[in-house]
PDB file of N, CA and C in Angstrom:
ATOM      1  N   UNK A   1      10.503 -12.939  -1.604  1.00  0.00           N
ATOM      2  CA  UNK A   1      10.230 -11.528  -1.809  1.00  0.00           C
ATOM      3  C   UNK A   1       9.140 -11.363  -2.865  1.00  0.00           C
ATOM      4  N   UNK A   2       8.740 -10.379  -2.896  1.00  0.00           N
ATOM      5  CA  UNK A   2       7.371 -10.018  -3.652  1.00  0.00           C
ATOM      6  C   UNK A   2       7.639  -9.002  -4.538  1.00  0.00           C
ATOM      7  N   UNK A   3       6.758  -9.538  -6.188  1.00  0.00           N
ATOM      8  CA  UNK A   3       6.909  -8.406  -6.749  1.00  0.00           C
ATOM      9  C   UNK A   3       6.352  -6.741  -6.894  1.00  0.00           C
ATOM     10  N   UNK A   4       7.231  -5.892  -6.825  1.00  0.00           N
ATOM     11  CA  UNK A   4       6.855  -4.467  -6.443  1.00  0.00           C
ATOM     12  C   UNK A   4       5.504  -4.193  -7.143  1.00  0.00           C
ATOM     13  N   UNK A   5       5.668  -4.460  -8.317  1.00  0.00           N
ATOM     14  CA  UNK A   5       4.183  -4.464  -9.605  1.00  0.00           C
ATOM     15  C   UNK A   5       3.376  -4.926  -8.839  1.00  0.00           C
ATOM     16  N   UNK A   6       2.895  -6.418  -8.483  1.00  0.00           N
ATOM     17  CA  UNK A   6       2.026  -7.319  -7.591  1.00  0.00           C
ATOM     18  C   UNK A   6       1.257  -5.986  -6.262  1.00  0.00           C
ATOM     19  N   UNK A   7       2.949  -5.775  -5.445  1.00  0.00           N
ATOM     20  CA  UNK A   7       2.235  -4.907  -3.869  1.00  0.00           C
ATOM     21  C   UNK A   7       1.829  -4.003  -4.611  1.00  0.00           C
ATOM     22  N   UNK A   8       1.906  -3.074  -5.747  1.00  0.00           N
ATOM     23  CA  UNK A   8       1.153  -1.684  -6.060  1.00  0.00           C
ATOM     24  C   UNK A   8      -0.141  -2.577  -6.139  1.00  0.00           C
ATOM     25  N   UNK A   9      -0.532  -3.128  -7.168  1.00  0.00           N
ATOM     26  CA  UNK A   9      -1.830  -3.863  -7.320  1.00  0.00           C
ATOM     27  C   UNK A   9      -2.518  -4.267  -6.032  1.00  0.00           C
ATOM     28  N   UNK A  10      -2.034  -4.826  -5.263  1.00  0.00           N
ATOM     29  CA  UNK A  10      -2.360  -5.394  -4.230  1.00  0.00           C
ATOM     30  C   UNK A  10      -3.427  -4.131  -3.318  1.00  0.00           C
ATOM     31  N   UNK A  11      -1.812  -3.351  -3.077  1.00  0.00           N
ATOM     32  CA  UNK A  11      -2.345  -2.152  -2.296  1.00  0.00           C
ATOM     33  C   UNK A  11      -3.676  -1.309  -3.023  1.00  0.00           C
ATOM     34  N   UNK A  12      -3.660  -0.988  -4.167  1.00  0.00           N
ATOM     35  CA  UNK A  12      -4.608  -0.502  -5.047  1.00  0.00           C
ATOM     36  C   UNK A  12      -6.164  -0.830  -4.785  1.00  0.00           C
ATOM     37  N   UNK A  13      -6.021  -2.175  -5.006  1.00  0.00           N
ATOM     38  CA  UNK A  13      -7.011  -3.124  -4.373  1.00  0.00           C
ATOM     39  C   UNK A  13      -7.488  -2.839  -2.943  1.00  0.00           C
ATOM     40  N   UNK A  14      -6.648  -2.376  -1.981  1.00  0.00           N
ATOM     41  CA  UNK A  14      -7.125  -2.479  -0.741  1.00  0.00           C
ATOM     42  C   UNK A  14      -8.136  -1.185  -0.236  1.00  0.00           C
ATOM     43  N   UNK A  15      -7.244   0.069  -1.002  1.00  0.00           N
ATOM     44  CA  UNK A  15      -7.446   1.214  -1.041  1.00  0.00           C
ATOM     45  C   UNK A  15      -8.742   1.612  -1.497  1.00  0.00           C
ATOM     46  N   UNK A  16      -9.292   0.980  -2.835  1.00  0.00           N
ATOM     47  CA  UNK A  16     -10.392   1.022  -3.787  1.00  0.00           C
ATOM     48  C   UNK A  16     -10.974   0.147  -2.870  1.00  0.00           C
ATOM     49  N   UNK A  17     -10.977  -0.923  -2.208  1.00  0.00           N
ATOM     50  CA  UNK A  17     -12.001  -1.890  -1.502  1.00  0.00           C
ATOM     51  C   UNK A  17     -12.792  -1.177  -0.167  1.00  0.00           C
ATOM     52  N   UNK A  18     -11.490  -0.303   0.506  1.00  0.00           N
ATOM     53  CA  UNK A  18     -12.060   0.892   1.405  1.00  0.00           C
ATOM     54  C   UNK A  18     -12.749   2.181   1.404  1.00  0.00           C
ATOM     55  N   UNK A  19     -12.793   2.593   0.040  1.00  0.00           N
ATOM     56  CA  UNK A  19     -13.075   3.994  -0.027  1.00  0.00           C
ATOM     57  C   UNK A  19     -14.553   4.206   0.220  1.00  0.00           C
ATOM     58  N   UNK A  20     -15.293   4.518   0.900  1.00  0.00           N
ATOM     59  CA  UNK A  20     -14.313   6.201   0.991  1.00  0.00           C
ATOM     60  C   UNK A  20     -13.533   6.250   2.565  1.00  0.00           C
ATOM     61  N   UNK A  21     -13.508   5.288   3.119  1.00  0.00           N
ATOM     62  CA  UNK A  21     -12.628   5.191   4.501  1.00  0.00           C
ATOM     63  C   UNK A  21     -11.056   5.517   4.124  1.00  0.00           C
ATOM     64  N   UNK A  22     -10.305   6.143   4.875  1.00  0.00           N
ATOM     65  CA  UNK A  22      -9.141   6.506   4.952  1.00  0.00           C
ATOM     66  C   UNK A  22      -8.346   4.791   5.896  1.00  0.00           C
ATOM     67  N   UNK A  23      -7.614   4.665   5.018  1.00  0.00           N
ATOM     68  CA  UNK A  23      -6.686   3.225   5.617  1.00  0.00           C
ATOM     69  C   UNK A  23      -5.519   3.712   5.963  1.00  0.00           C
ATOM     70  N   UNK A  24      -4.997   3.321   7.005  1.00  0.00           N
ATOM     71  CA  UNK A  24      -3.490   3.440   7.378  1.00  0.00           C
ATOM     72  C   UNK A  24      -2.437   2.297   6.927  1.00  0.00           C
ATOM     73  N   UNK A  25      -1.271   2.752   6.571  1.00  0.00           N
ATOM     74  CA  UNK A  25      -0.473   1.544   6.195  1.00  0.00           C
ATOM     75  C   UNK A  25      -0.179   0.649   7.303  1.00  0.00           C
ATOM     76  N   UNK A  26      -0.196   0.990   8.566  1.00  0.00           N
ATOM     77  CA  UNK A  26      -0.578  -0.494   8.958  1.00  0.00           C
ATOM     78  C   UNK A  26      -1.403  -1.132   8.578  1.00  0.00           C
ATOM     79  N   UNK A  27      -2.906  -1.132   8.432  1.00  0.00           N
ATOM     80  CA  UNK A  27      -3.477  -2.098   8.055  1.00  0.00           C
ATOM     81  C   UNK A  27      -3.632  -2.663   7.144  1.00  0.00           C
ATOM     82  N   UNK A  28      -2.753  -1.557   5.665  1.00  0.00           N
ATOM     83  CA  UNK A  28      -2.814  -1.904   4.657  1.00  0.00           C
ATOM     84  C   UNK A  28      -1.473  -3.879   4.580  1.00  0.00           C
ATOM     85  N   UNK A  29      -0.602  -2.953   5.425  1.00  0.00           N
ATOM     86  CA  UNK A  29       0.675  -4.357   6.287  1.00  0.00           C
ATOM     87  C   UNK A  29      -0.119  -5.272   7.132  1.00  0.00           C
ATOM     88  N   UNK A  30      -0.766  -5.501   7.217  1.00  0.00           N
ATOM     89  CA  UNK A  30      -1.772  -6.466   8.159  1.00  0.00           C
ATOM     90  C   UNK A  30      -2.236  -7.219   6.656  1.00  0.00           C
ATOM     91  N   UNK A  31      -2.765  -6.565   6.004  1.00  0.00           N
ATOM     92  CA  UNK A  31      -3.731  -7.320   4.978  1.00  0.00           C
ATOM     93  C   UNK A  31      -3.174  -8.168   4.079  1.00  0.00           C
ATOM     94  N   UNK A  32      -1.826  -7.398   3.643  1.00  0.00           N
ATOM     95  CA  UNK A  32      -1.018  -8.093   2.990  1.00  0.00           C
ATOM     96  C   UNK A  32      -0.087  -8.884   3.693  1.00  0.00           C
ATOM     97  N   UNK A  33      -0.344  -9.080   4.854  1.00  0.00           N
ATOM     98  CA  UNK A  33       1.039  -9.856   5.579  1.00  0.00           C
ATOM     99  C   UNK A  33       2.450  -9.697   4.958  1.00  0.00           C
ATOM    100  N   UNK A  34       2.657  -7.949   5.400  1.00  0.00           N
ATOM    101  CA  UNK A  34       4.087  -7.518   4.789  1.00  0.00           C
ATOM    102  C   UNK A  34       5.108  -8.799   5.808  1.00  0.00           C
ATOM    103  N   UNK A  35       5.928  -9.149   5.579  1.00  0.00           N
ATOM    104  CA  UNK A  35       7.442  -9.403   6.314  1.00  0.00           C
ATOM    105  C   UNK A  35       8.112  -8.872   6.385  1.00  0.00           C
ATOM    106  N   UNK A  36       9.281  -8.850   7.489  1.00  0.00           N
ATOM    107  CA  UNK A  36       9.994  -8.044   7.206  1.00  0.00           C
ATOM    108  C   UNK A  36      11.108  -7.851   6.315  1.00  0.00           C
ATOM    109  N   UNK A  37      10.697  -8.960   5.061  1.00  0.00           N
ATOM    110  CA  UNK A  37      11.949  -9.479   3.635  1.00  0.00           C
ATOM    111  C   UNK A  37      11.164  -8.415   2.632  1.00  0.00           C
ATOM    112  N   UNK A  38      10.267  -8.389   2.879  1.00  0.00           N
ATOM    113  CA  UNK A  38       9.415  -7.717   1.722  1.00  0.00           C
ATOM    114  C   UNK A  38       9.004  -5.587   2.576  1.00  0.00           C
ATOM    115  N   UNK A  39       9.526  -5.647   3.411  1.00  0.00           N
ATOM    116  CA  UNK A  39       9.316  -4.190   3.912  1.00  0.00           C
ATOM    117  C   UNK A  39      10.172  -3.014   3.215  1.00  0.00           C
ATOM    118  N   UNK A  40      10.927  -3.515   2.677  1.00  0.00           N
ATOM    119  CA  UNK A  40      11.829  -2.019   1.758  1.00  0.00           C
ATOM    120  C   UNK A  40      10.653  -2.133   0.344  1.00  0.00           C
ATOM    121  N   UNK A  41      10.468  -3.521  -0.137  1.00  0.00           N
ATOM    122  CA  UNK A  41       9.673  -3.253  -1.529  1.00  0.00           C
ATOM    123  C   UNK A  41       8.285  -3.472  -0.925  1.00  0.00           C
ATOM    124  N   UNK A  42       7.994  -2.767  -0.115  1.00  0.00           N
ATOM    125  CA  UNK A  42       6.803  -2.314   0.096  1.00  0.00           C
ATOM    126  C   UNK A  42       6.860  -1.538   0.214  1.00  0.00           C
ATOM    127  N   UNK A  43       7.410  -0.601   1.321  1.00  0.00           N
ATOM    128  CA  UNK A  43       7.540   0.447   0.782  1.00  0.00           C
ATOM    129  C   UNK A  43       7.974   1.456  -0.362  1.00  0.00           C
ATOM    130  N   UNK A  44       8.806   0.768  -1.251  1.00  0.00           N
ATOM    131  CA  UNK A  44       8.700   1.797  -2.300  1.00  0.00           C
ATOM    132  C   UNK A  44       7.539   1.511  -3.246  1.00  0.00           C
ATOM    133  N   UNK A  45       6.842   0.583  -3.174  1.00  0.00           N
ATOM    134  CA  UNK A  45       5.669   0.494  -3.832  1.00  0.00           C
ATOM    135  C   UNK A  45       4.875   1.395  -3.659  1.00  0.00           C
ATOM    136  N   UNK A  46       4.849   1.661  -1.997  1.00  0.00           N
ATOM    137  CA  UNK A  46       3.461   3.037  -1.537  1.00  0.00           C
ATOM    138  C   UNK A  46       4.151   4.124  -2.133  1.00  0.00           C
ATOM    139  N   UNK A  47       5.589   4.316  -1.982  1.00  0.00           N
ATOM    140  CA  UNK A  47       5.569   5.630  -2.666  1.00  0.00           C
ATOM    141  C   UNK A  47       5.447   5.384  -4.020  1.00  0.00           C
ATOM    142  N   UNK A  48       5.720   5.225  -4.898  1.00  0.00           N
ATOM    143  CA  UNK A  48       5.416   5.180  -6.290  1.00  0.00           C
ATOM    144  C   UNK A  48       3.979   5.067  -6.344  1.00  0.00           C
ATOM    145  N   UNK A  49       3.212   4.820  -5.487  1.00  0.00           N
ATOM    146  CA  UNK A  49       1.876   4.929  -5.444  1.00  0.00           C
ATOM    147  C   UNK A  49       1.649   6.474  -5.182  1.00  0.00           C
ATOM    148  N   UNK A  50       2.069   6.832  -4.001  1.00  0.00           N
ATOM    149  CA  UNK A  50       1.647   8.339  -3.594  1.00  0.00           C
ATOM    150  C   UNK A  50       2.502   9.172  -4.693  1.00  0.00           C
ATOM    151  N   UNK A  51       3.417   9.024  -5.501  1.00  0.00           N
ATOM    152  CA  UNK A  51       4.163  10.065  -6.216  1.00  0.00           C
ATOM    153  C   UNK A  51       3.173   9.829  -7.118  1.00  0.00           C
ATOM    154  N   UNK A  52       2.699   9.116  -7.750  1.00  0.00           N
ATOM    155  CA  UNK A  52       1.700   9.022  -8.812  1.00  0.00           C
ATOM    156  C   UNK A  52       0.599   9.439  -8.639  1.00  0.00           C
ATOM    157  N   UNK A  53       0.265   9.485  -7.417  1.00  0.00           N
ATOM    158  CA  UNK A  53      -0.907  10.504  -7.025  1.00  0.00           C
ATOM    159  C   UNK A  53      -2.738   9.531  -7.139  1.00  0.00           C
ATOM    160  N   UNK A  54      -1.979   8.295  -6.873  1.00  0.00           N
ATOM    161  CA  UNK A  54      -3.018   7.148  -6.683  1.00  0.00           C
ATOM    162  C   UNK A  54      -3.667   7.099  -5.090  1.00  0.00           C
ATOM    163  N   UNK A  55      -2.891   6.987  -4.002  1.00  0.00           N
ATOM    164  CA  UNK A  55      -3.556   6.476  -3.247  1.00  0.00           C
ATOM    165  C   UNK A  55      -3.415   7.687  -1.838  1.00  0.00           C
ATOM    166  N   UNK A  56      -2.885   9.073  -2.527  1.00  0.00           N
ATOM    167  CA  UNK A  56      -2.378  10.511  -1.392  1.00  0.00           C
ATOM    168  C   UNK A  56      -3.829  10.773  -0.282  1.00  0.00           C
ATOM    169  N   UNK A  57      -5.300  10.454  -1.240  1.00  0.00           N
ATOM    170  CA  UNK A  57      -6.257  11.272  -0.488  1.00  0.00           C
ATOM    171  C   UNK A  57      -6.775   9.704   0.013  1.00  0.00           C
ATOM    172  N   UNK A  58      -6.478   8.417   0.232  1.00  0.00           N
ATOM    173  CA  UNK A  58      -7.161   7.427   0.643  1.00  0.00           C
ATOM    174  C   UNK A  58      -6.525   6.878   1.770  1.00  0.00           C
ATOM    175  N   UNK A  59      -5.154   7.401   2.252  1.00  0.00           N
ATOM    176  CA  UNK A  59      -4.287   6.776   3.063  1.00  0.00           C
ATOM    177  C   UNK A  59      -3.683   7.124   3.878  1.00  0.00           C
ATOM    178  N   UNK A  60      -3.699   6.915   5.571  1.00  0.00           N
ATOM    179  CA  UNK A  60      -3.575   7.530   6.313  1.00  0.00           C
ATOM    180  C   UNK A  60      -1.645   7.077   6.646  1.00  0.00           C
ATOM    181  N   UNK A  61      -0.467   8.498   6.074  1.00  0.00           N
ATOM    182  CA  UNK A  61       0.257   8.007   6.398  1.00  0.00           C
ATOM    183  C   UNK A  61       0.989   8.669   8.005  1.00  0.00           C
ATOM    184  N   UNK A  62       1.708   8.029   8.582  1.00  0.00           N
ATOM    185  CA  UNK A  62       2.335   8.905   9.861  1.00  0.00           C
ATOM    186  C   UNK A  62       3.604   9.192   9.705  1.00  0.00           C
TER     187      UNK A  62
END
């Protein structure tokens, strides 16, 4: 499993590497080769990302 700190960074990284393109969390899960051991702390990573108001206007969620 992966640390939650690490996927915010990670994701951060991916987000800032795209801009000004809008990324969807799939591909953001492609890049990072989520599993499915690491899919609950990935996702609460994106949200603590979007509640923080880091990655709301860069990321396409569905």
């Amino acid at each position: 499993m992966r640390n939650k700190e690490k996927l915010k960074t990670k994701i951060l990284e991916i987000v800032e590497d795209n801009k000004p393109e809008i990324v969807s969390v799939d591909e953001i899960k492609k890049a990072l080769n989520v599993k499915e051991a690491d899919s609950q702390e990935f996702q609460q990573a994106l949200t603590e990302l979007e509640n923080e108001g880091k990655i709301r206007m860069h990321i396409a969620i569905p």
